[in-house]
N, C-alpha and C. Protein backbone atom coordinates (compact mmCIF):
# COMPACT_ATOMS: atom_id res chain seq x y z
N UNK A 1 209.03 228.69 82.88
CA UNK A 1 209.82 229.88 82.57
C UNK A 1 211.27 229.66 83.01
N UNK A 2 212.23 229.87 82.15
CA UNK A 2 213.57 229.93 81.84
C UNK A 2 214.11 231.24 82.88
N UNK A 3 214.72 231.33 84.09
CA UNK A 3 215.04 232.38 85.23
C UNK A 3 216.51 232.14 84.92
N UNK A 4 216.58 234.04 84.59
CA UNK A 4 218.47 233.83 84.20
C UNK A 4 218.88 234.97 84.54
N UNK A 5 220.49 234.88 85.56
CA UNK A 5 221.06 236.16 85.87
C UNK A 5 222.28 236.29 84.75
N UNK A 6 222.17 237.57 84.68
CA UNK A 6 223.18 237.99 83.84
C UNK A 6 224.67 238.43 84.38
N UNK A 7 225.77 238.11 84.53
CA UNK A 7 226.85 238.96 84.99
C UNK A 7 228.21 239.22 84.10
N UNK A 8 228.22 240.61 83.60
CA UNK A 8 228.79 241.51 82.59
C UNK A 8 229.55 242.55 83.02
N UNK A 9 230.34 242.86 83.28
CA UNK A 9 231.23 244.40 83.71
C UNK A 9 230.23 245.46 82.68
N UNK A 10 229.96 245.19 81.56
CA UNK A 10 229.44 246.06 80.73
C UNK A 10 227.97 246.12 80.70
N UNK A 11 227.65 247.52 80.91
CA UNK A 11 225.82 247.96 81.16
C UNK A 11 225.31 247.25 79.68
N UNK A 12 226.50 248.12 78.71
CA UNK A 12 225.65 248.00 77.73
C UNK A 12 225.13 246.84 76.70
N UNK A 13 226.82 245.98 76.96
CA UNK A 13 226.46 244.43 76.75
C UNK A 13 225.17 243.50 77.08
N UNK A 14 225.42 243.94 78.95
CA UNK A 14 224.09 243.34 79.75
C UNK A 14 223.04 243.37 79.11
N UNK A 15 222.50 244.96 78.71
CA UNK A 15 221.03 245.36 77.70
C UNK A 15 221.18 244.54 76.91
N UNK A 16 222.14 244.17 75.86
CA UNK A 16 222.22 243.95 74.64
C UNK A 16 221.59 242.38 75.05
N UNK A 17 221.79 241.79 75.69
CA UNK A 17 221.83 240.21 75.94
C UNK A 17 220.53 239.82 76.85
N UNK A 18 219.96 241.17 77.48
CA UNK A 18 219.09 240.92 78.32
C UNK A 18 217.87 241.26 77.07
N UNK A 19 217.93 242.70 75.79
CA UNK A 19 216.82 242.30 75.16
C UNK A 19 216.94 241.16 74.05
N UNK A 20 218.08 240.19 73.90
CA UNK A 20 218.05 239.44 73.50
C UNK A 20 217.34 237.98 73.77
N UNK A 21 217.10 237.99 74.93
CA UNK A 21 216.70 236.55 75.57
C UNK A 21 215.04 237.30 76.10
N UNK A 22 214.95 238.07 76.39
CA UNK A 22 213.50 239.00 76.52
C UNK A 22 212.81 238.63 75.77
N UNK A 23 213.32 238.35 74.33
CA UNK A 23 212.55 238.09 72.92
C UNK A 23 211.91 237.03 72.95
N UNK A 24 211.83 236.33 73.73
CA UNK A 24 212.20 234.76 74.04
C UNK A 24 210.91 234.70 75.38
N UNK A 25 209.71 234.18 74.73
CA UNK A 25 208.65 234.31 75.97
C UNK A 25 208.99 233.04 76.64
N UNK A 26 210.10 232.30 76.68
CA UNK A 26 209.95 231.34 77.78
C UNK A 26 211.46 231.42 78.91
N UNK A 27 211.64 232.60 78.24
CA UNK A 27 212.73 232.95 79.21
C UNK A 27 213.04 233.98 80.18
N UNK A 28 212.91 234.94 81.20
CA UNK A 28 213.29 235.87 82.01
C UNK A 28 214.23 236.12 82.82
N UNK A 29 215.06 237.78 82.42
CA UNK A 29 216.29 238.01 83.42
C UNK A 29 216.08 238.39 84.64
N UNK A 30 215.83 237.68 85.78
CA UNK A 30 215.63 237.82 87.34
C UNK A 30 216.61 238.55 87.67
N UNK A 31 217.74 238.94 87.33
CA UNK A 31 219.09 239.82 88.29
C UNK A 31 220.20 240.19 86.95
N UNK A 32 220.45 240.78 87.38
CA UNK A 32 222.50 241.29 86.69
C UNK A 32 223.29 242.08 87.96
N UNK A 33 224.37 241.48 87.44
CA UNK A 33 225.07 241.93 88.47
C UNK A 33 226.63 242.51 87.09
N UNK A 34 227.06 243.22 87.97
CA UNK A 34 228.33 243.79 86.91
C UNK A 34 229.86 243.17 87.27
N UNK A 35 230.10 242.70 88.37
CA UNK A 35 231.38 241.95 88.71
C UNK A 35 230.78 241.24 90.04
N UNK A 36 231.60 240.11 90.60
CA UNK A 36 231.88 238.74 91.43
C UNK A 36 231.09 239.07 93.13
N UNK A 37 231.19 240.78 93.35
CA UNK A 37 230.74 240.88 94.56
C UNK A 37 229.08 241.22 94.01
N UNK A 38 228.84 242.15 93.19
CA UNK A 38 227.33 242.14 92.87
C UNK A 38 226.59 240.76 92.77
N UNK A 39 227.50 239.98 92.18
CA UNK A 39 226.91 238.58 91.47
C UNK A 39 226.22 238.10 93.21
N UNK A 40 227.32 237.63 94.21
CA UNK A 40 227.07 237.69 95.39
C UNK A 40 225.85 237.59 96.01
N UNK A 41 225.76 239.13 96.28
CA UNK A 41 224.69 239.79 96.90
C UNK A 41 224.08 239.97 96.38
N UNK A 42 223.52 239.32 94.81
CA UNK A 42 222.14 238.88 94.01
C UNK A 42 221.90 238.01 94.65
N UNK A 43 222.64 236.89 94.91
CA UNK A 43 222.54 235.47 94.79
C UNK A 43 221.96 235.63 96.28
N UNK A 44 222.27 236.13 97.02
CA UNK A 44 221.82 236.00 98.57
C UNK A 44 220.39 236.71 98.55
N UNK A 45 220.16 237.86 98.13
CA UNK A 45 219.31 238.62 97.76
C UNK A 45 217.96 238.06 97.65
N UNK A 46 218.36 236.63 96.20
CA UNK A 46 217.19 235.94 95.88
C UNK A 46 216.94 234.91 96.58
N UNK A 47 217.88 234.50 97.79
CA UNK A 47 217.53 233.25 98.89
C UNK A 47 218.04 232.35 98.16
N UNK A 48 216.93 231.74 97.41
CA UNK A 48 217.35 230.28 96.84
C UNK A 48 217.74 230.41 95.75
N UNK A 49 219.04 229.45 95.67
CA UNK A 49 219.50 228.82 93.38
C UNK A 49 218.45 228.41 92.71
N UNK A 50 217.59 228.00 93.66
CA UNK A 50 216.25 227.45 92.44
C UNK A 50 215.38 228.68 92.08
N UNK A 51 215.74 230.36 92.50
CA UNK A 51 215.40 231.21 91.61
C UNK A 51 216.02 231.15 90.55
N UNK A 52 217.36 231.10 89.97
CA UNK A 52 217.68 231.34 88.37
C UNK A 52 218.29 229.59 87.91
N UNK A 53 218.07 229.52 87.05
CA UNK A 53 218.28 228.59 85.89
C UNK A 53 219.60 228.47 85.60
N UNK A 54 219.66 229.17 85.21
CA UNK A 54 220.95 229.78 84.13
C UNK A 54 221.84 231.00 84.53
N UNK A 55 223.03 230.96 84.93
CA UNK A 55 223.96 232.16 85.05
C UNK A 55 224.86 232.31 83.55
N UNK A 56 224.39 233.52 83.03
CA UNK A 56 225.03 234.06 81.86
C UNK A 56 226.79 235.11 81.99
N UNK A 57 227.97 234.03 81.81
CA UNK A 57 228.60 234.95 82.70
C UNK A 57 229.53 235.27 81.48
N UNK A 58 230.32 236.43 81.79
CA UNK A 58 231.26 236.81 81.08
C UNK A 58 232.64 236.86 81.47
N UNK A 59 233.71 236.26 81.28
CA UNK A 59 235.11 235.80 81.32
C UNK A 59 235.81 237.44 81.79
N UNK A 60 236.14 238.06 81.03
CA UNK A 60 236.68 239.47 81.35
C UNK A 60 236.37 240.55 81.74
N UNK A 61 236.19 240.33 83.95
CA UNK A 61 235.73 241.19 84.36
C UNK A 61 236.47 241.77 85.54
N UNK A 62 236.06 243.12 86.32
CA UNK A 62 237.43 243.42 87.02
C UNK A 62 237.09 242.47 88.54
N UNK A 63 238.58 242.25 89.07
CA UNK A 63 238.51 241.52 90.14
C UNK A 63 238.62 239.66 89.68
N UNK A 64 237.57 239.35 90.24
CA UNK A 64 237.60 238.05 90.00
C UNK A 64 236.99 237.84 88.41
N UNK A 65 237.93 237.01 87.20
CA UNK A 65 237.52 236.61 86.20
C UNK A 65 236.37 235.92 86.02
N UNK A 66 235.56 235.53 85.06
CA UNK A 66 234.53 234.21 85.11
C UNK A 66 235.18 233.21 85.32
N UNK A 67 236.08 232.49 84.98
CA UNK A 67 236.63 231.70 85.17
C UNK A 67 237.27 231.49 86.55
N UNK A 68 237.65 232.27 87.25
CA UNK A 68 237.81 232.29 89.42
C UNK A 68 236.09 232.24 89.34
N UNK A 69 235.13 232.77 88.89
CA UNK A 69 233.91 232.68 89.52
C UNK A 69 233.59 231.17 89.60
N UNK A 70 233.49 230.43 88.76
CA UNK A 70 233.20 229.22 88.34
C UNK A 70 234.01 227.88 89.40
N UNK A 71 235.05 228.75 89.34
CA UNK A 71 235.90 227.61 90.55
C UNK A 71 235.72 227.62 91.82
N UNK A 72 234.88 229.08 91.92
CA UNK A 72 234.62 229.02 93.40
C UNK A 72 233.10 228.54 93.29
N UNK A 73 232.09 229.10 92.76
CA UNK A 73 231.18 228.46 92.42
C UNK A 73 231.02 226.87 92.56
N UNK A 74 231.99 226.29 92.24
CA UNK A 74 232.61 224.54 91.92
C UNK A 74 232.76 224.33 93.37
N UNK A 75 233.64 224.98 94.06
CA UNK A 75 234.33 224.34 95.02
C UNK A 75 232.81 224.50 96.02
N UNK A 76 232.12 225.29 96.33
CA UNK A 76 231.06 225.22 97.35
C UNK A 76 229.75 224.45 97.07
N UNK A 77 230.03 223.84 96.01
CA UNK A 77 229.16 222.87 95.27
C UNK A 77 227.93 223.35 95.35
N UNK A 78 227.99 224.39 94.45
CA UNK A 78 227.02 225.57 93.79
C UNK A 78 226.10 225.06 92.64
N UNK A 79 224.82 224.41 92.36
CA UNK A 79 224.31 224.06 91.56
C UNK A 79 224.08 224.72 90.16
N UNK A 80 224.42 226.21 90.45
CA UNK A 80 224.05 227.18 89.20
C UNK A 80 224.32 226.70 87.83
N UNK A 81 223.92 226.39 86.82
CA UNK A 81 224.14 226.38 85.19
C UNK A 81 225.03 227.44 84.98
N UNK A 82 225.87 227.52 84.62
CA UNK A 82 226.86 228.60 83.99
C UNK A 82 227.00 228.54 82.63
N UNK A 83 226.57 229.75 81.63
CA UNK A 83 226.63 229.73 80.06
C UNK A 83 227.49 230.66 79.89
N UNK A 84 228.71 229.88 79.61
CA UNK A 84 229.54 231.46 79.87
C UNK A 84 229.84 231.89 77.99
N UNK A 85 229.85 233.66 77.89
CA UNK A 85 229.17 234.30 76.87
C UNK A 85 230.57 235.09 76.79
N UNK A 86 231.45 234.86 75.50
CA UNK A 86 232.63 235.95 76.17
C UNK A 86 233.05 236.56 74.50
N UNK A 87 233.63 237.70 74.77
CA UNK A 87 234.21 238.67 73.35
C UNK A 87 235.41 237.39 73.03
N UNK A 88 236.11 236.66 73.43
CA UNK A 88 236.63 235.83 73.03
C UNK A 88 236.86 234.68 72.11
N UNK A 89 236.97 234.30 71.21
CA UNK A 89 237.01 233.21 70.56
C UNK A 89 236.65 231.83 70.99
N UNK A 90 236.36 230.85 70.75
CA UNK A 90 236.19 229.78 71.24
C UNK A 90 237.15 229.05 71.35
N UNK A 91 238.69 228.77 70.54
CA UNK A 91 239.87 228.63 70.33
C UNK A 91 240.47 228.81 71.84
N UNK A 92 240.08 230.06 71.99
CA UNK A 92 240.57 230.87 73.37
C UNK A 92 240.47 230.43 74.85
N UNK A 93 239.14 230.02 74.66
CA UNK A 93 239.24 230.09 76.21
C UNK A 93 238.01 229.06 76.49
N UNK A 94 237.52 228.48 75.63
CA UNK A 94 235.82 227.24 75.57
C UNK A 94 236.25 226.17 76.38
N UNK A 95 237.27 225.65 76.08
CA UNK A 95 238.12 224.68 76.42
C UNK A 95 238.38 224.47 78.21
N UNK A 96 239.22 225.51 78.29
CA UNK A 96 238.88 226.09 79.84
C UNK A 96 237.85 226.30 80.67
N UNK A 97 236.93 226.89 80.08
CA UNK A 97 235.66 227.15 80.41
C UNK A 97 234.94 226.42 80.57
N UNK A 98 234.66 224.98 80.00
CA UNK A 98 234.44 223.90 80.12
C UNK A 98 234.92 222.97 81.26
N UNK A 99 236.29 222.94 81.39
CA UNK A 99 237.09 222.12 82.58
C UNK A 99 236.34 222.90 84.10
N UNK A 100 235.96 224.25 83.58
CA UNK A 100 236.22 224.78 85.08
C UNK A 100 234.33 224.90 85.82
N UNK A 101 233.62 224.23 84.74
CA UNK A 101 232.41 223.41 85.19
C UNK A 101 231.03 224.49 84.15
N UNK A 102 231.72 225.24 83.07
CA UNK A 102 230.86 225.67 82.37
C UNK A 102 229.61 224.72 81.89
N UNK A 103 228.06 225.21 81.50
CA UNK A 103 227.51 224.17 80.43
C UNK A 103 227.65 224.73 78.77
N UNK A 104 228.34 226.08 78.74
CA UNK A 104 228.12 226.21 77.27
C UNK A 104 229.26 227.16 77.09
N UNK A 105 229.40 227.42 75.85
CA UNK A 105 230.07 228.73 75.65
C UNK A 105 229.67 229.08 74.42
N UNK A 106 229.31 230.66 74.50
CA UNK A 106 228.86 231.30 73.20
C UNK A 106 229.75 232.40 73.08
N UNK A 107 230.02 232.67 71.64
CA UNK A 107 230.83 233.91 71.51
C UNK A 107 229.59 235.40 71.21
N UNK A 108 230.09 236.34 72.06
CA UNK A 108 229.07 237.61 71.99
C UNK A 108 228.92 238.00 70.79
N UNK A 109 230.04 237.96 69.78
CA UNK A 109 229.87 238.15 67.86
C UNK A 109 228.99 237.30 67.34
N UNK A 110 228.41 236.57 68.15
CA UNK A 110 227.53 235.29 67.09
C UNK A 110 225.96 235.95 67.02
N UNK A 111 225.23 234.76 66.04
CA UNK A 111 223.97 235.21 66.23
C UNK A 111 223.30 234.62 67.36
N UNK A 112 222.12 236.37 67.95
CA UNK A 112 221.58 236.18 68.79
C UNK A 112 220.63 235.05 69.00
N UNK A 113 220.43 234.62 68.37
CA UNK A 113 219.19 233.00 68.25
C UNK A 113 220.19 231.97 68.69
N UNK A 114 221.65 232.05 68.48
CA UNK A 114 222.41 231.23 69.31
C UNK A 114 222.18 231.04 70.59
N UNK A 115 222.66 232.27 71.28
CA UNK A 115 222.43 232.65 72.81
C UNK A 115 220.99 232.21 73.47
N UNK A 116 219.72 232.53 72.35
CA UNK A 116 218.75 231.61 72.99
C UNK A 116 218.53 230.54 73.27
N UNK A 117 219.25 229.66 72.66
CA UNK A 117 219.10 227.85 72.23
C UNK A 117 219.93 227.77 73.24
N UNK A 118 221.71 228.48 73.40
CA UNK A 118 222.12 227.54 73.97
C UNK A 118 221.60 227.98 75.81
N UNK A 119 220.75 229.32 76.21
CA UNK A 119 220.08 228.92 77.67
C UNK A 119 219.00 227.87 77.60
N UNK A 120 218.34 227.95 76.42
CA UNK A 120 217.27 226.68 76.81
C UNK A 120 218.00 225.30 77.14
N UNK A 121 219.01 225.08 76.29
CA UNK A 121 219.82 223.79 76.56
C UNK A 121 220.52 223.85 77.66
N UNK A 122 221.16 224.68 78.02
CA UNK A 122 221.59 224.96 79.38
C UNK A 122 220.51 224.67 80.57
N UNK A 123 219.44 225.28 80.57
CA UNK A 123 218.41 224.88 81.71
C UNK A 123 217.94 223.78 81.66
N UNK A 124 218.07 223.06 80.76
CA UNK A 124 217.63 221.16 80.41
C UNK A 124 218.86 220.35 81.33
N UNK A 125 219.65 221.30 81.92
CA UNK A 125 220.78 220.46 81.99
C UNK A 125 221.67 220.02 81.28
N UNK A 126 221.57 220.49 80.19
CA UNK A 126 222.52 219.59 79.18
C UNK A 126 223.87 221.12 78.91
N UNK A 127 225.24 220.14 77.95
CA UNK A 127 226.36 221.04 77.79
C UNK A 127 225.77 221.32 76.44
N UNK A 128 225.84 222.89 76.14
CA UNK A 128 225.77 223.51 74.80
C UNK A 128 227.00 223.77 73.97
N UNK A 129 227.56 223.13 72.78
CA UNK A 129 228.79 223.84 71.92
C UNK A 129 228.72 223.77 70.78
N UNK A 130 229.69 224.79 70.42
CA UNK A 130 229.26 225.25 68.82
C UNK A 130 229.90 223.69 68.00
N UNK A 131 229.82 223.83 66.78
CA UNK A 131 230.43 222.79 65.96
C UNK A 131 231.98 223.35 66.02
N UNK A 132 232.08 224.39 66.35
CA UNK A 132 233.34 224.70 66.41
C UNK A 132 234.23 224.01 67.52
N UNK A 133 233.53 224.37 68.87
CA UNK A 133 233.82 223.36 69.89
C UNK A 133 234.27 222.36 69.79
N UNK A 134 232.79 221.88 69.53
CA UNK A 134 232.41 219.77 68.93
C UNK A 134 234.21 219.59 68.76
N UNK A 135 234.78 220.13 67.22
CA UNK A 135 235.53 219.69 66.37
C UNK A 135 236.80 219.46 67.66
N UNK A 136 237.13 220.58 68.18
CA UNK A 136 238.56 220.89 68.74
C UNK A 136 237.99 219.86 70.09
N UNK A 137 236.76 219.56 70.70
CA UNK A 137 236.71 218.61 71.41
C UNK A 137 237.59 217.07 70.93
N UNK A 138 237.00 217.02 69.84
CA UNK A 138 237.26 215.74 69.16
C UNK A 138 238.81 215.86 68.84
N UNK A 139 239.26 216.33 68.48
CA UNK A 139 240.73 217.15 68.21
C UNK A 139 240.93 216.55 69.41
N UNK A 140 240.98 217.22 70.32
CA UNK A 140 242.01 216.88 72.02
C UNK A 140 241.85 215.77 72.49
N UNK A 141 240.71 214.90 71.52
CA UNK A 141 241.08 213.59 72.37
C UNK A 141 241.48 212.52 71.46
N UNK A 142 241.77 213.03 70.08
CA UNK A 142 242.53 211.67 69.35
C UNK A 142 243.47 212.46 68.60
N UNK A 143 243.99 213.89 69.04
CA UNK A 143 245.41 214.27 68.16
C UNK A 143 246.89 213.53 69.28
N UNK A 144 247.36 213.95 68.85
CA UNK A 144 248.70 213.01 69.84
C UNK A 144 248.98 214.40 71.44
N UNK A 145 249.52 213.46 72.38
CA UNK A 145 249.39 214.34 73.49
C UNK A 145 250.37 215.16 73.22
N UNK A 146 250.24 216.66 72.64
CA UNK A 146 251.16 217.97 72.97
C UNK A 146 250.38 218.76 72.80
N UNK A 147 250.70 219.80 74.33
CA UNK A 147 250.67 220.57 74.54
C UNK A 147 251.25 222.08 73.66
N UNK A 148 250.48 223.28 73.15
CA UNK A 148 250.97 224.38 73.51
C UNK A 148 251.43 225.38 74.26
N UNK A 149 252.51 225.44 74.82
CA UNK A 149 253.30 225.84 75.73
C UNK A 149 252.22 227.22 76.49
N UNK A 150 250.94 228.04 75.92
CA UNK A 150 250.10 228.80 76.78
C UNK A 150 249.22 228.08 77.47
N UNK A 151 248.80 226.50 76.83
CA UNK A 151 247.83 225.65 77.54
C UNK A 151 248.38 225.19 79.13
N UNK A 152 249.46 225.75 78.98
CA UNK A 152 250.19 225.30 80.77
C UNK A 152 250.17 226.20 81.62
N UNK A 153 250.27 227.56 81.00
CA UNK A 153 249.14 228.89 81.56
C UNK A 153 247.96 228.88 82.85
N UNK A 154 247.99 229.36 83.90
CA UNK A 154 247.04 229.44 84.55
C UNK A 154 245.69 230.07 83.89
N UNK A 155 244.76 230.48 84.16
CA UNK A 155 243.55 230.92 83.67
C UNK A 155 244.29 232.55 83.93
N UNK A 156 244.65 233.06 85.28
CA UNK A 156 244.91 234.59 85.43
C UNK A 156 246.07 234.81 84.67
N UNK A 157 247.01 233.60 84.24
CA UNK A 157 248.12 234.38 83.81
C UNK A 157 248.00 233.84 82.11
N UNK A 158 247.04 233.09 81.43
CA UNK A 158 246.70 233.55 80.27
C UNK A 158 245.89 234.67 79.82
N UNK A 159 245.17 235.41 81.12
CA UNK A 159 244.48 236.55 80.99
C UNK A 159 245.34 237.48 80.84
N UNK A 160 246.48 237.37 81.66
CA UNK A 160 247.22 238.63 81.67
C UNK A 160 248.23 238.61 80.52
N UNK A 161 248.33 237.55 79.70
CA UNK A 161 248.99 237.28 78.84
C UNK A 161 248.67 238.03 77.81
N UNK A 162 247.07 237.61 77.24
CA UNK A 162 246.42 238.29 76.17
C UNK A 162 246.06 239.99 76.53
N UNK A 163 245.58 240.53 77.90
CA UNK A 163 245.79 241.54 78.09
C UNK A 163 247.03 242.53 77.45
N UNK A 164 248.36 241.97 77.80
CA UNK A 164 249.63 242.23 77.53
C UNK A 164 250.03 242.27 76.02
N UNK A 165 249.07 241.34 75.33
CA UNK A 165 249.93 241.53 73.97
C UNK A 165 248.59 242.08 73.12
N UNK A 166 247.49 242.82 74.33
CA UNK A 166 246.42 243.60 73.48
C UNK A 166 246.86 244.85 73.59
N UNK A 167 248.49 245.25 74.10
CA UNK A 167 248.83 246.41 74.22
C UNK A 167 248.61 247.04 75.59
N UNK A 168 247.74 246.76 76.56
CA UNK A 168 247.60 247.30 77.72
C UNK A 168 248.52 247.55 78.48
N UNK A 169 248.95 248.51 79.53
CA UNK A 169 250.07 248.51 80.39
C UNK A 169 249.68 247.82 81.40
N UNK A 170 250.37 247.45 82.53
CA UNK A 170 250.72 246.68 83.67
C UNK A 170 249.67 247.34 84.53
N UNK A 171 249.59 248.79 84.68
CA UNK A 171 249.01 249.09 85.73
C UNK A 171 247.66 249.44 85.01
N UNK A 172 247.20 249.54 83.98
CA UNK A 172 245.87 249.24 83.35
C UNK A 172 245.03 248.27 83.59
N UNK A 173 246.27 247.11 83.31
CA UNK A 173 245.62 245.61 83.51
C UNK A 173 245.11 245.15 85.06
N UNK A 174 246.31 246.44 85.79
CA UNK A 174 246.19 245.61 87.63
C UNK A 174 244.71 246.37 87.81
N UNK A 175 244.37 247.71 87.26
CA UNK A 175 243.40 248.36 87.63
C UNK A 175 242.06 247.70 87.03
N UNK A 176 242.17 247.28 86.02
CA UNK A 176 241.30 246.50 85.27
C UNK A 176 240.46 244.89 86.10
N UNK A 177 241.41 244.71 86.49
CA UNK A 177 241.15 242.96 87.27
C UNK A 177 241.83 243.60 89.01
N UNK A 178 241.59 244.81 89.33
CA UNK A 178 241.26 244.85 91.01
C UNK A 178 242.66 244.24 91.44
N UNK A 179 243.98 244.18 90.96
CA UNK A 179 244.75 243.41 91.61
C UNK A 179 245.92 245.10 91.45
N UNK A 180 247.25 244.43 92.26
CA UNK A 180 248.30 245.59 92.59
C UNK A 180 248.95 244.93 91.28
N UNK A 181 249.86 246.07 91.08
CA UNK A 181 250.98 246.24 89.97
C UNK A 181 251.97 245.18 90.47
N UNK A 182 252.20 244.96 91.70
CA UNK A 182 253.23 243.90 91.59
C UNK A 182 252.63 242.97 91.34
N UNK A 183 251.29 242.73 91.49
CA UNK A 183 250.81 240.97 91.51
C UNK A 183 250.79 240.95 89.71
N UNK A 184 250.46 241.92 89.23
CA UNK A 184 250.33 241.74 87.97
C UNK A 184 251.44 241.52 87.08
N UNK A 185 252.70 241.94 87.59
CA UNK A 185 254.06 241.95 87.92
C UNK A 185 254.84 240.39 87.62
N UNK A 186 253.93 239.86 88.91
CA UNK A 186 254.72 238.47 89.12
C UNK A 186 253.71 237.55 87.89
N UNK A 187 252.43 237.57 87.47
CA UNK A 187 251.64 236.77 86.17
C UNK A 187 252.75 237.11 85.08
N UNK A 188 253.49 238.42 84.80
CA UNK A 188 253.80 238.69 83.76
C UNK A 188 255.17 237.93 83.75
N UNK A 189 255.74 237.44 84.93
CA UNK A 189 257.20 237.12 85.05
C UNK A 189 256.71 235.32 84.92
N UNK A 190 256.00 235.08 85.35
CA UNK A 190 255.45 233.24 84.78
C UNK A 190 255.36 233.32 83.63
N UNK A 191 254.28 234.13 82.86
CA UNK A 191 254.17 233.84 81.38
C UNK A 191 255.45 233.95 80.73
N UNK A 192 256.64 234.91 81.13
CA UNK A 192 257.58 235.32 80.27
C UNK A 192 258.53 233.67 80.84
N UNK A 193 258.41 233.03 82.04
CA UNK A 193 259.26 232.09 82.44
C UNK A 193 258.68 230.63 81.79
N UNK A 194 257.65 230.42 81.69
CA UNK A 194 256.86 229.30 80.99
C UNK A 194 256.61 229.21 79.40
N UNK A 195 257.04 230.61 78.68
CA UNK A 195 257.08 230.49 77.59
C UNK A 195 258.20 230.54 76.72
N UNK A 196 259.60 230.64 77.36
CA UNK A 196 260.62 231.32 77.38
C UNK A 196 260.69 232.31 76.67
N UNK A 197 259.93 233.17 77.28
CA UNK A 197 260.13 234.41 76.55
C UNK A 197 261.07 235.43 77.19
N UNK A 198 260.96 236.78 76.72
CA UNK A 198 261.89 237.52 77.32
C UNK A 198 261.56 239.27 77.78
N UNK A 199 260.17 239.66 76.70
CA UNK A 199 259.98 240.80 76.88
C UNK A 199 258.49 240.87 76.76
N UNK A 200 257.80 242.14 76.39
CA UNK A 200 256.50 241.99 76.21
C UNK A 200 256.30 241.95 74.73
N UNK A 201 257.70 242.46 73.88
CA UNK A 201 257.56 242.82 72.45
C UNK A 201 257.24 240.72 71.78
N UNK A 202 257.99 240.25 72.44
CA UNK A 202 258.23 238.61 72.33
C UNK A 202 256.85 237.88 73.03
N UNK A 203 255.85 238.51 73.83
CA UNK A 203 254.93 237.95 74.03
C UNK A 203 253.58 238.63 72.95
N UNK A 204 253.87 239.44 72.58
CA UNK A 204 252.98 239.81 71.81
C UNK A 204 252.96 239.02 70.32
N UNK A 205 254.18 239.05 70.00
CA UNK A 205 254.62 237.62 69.06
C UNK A 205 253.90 236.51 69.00
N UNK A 206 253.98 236.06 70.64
CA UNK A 206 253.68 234.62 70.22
C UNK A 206 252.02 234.71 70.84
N UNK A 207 251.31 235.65 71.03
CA UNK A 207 250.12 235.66 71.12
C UNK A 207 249.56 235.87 69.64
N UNK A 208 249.73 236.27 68.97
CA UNK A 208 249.13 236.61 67.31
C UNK A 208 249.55 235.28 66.62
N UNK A 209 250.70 234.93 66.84
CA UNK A 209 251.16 233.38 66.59
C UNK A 209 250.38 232.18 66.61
N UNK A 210 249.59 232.48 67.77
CA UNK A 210 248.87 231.33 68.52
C UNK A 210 247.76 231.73 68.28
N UNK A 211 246.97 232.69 67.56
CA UNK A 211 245.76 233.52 67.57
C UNK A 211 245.11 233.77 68.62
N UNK A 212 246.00 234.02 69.72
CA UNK A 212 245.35 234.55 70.96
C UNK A 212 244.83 235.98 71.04
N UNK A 213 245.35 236.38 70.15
CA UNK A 213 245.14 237.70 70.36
C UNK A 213 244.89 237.91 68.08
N UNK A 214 244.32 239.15 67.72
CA UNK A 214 244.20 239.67 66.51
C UNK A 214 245.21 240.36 65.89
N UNK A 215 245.98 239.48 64.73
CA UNK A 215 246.69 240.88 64.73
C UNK A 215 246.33 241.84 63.95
């Protein structure tokens, strides 16, 4: 049996993904947690990592992102499988998600028979990616070395980037990800200094530009 925690800011997502893999008699959700401190005090809760398999995580949550989870996760040399599952594109953020010790990435718009395959492959140990992935894998390692000026982006301050040109205000976003208005403040003054940009009207630009964001 396939043992998998779920961690989602959203109840209703969680359901959605928990009767998705339910369907699935060789798989079971042992825990959910809704953000970085629940995740926690699951994890202690259940004693040992060799209760879950698979951590199903989601990228945009308040406080610590999936992506801070994963690095800290990394740094305490945390054995957990991480399938990280995000409203995001794969374009977006797979890439990252990958460097920062993911085994898969699925987009939540896809089909649900995806999400099953790629925890079974995930609990084999192995990395799960779409052909979409595959391609832009193959892409980054025989197109010529340049960079897009957001790929130099931290993980929090491409979050706060796409936040910003999804229209959100400053103190939405600080309330959103658990941080103060100035800290959110100073992400917004890197992105605008690393991209040379100048306003938020000019980052919203070059986020639809870059298809970071929908326009």
């Amino acid at each position: 049996m396939i043992k998998v925690i779920l961690c989602d800011d959203h109840a209703l997502i969680r359901r959605g993904i928990r009767d998705t893999l339910s369907d699935a008699s060789d798989i079971q959700v042992v825990g959910e947690a809704g953000d970085y401190g629940e995740l926690r005090s699951l994890l202690r809760t259940l004693g040992d990592e060799q209760a879950c398999d698979v951590l199903v995580l989601d990228i945009n949550m308040p406080g610590r992102s999936g992506l801070d989870v994963m690095h800290v996760l990394k740094d305490e040399g945390s054995s957990l499988r991480v399938l990280v599952v995000s409203m995001y594109p794969e374009d977006q953020y797979a890439i990252r998600a990958l460097r920062a010790g993911a085994f898969g990435y699925v987009n939540k718009g896809g089909d649900p028979q995806v999400l099953v395959q790629a925890v079974r492959t995930v609990a084999q140990g192995r990395k799960y990616v779409t052909p979409e992935i595959a391609q832009m894998l193959v892409e980054s390692l025989t197109a010529p070395v340049t960079e897009q000026a957001h790929q130099k982006l931290s993980d929090r301050e491409l979050q706060t980037l796409v936040m910003i040109a999804s229209g959100k205000r400053l103190s939405d976003i600080a309330e959103e990800l658990m941080l103060s208005p100035k800290t959110v403040s100073v992400y917004r003054a890197r992105v605008l200094e690393k991209l040379a940009l100048t306003n938020n009207s000019e980052l919203t630009v070059y986020a639809i530009r870059n298809g970071l964001v929908a326009s």
